[in-house]
N, C-alpha and C. Protein backbone atom coordinates (compact mmCIF):
# COMPACT_ATOMS: atom_id res chain seq x y z
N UNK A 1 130.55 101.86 143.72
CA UNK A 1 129.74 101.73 142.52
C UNK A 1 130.55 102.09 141.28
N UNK A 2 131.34 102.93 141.63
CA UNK A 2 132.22 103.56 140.34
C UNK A 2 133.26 102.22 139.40
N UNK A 3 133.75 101.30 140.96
CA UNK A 3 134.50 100.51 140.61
C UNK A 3 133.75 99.23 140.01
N UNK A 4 133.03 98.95 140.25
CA UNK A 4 131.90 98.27 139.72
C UNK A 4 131.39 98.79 137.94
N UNK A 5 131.23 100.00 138.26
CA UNK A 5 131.19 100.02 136.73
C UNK A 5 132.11 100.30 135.58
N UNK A 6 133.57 100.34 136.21
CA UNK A 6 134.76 100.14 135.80
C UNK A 6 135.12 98.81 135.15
N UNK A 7 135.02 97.63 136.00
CA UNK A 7 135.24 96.52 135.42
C UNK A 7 134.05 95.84 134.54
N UNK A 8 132.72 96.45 134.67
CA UNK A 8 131.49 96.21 134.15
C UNK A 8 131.92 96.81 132.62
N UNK A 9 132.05 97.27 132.60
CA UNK A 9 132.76 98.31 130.96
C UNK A 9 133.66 97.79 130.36
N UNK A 10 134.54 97.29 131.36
CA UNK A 10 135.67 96.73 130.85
C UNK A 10 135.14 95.47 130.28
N UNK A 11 134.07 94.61 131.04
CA UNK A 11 133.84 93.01 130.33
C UNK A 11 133.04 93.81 129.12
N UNK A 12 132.21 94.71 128.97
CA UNK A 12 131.39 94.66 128.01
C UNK A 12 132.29 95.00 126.87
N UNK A 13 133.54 96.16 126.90
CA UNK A 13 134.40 95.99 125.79
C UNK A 13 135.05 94.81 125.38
N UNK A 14 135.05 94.06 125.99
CA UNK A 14 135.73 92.68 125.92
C UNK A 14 134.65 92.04 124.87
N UNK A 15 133.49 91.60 125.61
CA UNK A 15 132.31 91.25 124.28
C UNK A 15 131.90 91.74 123.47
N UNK A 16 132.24 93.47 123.22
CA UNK A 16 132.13 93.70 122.03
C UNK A 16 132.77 93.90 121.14
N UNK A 17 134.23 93.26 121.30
CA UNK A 17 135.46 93.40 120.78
C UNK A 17 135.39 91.58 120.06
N UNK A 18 135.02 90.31 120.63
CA UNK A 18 135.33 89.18 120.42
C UNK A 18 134.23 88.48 119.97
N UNK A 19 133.96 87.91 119.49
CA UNK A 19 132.49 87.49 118.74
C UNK A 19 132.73 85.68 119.24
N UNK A 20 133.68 85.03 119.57
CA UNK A 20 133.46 83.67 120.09
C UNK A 20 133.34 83.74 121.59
N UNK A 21 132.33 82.81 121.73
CA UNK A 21 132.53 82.52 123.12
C UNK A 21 133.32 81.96 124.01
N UNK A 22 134.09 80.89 123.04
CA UNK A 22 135.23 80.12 123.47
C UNK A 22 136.73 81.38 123.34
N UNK A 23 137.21 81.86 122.84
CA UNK A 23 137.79 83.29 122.97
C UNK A 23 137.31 84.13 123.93
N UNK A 24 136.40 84.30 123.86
CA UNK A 24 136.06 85.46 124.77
C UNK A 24 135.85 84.35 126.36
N UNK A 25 136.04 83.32 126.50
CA UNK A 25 136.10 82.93 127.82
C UNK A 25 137.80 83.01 127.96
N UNK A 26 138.34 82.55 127.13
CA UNK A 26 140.36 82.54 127.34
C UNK A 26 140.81 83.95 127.22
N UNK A 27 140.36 84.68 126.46
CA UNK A 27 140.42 86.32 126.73
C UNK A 27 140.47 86.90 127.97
N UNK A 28 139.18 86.68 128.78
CA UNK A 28 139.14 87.26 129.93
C UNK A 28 139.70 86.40 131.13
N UNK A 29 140.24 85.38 130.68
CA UNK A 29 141.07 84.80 131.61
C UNK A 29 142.48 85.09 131.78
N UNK A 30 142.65 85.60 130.77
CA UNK A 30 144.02 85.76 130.27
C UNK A 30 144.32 87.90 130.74
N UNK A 31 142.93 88.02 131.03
CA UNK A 31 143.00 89.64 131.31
C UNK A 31 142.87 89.72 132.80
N UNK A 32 142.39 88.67 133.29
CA UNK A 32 142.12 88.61 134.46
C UNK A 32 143.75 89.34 135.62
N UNK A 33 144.29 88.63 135.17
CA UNK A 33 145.68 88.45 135.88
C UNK A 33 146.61 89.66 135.57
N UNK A 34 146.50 90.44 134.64
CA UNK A 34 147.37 91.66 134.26
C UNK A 34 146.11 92.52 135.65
N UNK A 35 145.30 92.61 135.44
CA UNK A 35 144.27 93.72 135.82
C UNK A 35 144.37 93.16 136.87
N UNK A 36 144.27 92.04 138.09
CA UNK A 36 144.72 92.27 139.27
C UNK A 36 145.79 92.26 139.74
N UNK A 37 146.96 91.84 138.86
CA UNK A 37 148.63 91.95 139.21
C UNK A 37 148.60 93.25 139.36
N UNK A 38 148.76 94.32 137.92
CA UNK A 38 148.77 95.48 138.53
C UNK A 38 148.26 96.12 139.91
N UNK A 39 147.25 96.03 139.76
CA UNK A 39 146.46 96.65 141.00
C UNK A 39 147.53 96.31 142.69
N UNK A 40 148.04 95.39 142.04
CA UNK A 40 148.81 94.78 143.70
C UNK A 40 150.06 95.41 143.94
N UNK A 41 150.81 95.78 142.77
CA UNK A 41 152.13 96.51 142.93
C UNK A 41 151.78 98.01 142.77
N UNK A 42 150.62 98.54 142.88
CA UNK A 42 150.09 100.21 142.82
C UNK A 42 151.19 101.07 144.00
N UNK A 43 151.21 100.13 144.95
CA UNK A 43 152.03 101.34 145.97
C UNK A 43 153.43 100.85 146.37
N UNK A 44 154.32 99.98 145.76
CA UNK A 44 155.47 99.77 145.72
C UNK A 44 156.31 100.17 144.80
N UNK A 45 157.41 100.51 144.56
CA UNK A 45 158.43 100.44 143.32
C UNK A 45 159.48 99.59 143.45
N UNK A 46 159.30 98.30 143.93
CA UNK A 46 159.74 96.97 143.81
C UNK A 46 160.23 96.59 142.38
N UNK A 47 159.43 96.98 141.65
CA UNK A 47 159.57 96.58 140.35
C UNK A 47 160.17 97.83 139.87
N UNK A 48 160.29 98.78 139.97
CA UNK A 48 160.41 100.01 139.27
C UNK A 48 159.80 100.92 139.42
N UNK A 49 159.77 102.65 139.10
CA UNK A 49 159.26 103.29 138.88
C UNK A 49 157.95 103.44 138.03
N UNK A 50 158.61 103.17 136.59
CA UNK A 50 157.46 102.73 135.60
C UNK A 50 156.40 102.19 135.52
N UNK A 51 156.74 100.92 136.13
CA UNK A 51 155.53 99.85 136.49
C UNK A 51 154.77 100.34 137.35
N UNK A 52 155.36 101.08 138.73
CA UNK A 52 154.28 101.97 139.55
C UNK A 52 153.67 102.62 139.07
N UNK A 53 154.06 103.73 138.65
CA UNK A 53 152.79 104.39 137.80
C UNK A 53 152.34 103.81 136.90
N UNK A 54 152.55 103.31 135.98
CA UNK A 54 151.37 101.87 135.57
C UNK A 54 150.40 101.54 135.91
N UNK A 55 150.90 100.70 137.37
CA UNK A 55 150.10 100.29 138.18
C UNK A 55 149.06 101.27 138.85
N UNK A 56 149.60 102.40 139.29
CA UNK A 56 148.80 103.14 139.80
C UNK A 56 147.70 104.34 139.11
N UNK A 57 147.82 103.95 137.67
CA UNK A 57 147.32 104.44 136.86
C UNK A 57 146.00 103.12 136.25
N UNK A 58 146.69 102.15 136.49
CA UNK A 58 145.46 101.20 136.06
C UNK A 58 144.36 101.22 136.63
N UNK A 59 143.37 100.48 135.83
CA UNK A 59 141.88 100.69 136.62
C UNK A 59 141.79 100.06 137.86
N UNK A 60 142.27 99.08 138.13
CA UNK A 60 142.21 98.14 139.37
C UNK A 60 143.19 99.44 140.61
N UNK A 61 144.53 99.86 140.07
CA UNK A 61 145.21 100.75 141.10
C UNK A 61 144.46 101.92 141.39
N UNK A 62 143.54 102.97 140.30
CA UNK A 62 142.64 104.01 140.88
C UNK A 62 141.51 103.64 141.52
N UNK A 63 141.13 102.04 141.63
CA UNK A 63 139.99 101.93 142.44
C UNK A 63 141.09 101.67 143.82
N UNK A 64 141.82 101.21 144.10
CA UNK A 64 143.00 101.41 144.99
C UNK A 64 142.64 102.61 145.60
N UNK A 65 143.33 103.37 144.97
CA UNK A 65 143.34 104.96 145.48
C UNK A 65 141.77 105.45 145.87
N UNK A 66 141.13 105.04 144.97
CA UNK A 66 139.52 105.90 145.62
C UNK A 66 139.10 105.40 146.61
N UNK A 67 139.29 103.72 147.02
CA UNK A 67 138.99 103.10 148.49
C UNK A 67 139.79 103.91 149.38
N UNK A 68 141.02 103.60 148.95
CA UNK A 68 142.06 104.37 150.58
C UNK A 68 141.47 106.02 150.69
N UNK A 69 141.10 106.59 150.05
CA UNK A 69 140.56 107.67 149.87
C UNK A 69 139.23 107.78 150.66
N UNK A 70 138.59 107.38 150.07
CA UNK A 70 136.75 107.30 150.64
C UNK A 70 137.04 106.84 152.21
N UNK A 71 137.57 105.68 152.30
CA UNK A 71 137.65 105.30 153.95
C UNK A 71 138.40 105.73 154.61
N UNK A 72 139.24 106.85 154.48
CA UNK A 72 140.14 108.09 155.14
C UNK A 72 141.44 107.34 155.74
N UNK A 73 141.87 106.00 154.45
CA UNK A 73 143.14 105.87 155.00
C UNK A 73 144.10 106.65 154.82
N UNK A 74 143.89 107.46 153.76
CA UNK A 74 144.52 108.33 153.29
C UNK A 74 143.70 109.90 152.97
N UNK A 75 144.37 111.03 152.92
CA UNK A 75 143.47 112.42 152.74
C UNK A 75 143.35 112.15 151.18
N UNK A 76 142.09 113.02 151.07
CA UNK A 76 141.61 113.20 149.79
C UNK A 76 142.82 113.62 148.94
N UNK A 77 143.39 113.59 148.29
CA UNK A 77 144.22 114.60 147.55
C UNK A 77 144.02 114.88 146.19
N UNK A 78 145.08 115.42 145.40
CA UNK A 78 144.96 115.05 143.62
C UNK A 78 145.09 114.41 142.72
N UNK A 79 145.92 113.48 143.43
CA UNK A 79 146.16 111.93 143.32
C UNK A 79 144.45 111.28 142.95
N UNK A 80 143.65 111.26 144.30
CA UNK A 80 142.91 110.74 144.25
C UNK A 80 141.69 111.43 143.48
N UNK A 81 141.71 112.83 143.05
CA UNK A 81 141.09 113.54 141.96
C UNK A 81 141.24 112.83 140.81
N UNK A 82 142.28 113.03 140.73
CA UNK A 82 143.01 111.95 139.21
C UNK A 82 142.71 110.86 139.04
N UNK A 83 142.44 109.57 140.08
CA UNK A 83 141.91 108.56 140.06
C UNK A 83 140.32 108.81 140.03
N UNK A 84 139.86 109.22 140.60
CA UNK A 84 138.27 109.73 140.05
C UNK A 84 138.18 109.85 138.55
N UNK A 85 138.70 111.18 138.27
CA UNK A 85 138.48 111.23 136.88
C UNK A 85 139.16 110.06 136.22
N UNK A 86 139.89 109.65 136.25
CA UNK A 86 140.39 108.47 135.07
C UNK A 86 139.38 107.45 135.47
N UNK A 87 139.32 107.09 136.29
CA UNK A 87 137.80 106.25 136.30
C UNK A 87 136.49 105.83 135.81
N UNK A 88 136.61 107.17 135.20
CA UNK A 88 135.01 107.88 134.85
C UNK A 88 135.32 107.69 133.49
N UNK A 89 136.70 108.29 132.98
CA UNK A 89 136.88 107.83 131.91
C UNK A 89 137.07 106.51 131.40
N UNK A 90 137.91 106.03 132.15
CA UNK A 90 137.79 104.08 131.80
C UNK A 90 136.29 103.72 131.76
N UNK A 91 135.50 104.22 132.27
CA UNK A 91 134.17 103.30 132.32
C UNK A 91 133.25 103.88 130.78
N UNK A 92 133.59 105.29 130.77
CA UNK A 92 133.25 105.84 129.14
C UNK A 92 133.71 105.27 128.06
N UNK A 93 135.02 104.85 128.70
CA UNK A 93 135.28 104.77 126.87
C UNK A 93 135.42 103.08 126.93
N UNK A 94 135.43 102.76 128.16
CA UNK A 94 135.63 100.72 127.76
C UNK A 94 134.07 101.29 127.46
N UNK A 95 132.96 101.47 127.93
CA UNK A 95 131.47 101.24 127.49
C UNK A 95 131.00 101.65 126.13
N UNK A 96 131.73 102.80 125.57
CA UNK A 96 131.96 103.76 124.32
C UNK A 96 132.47 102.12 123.59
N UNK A 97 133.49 101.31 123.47
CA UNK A 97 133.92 100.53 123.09
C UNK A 97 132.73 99.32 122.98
N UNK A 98 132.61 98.69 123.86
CA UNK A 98 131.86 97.77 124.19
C UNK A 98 130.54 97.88 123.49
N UNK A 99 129.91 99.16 123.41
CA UNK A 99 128.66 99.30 122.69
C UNK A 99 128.59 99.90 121.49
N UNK A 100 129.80 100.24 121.18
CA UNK A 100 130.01 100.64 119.31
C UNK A 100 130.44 98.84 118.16
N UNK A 101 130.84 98.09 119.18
CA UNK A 101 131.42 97.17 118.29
C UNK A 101 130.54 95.56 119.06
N UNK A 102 129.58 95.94 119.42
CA UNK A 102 128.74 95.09 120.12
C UNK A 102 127.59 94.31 118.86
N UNK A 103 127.78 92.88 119.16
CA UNK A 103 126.55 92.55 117.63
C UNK A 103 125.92 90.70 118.32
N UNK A 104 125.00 91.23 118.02
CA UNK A 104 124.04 89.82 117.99
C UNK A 104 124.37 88.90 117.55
N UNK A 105 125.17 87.50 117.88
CA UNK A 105 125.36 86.35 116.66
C UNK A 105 124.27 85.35 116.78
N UNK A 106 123.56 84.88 115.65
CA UNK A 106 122.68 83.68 116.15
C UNK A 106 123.19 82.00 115.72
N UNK A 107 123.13 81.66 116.52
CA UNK A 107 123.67 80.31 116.66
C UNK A 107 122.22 79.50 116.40
């Protein structure tokens, strides 16, 4: 549910950031692919160091970590504390976002 309302926050900052619909459809197409690329290199350093933690810092890589977590592929750790809380925060502040700059257009 957490991850769910992670990316739920994330589209609503998206619409309340872009006022066309035609933008805001190439927007989130165009976000689509960073936000699940990352998520895919979360537990390699193939690419680098940097990019791992990146990755494993992104919202798509801490829902990573809280699955392998919750389904005991891995032990709970602080890692996965850390992905909790940053979670909680991505979903605050994309929603904090999303509903401060959010507006009605009538067509």
């Amino acid at each position: 549910m957490l991850g769910s309302a992670v990316f739920l926050s994330i589209g609503q900052a998206i619409v309340g950031l872009i006022a066309s619909a035609d933008t805001l459809n190439a927007a989130g197409r165009l976000l689509y692919v960073p936000l699940i690329g990352l998520s895919l290199f979360g537990n390699t350093d193939r690419l680098g160091t940097t990019v791992e933690m990146v990755s494993r810092w992104s919202p798509g890589g801490c829902l990573e970590t809280l699955l392998s977590a919750a389904m005991g592929a891995t032990a709970w750790s602080g890692q996965s504390w850390g992905a909790l809380f940053a979670s909680i925060g991505y979903t605050v502040g994309f929603a904090v976002i999303g509903i401060r700059w959010f507006q009605w257009g009538a067509r």
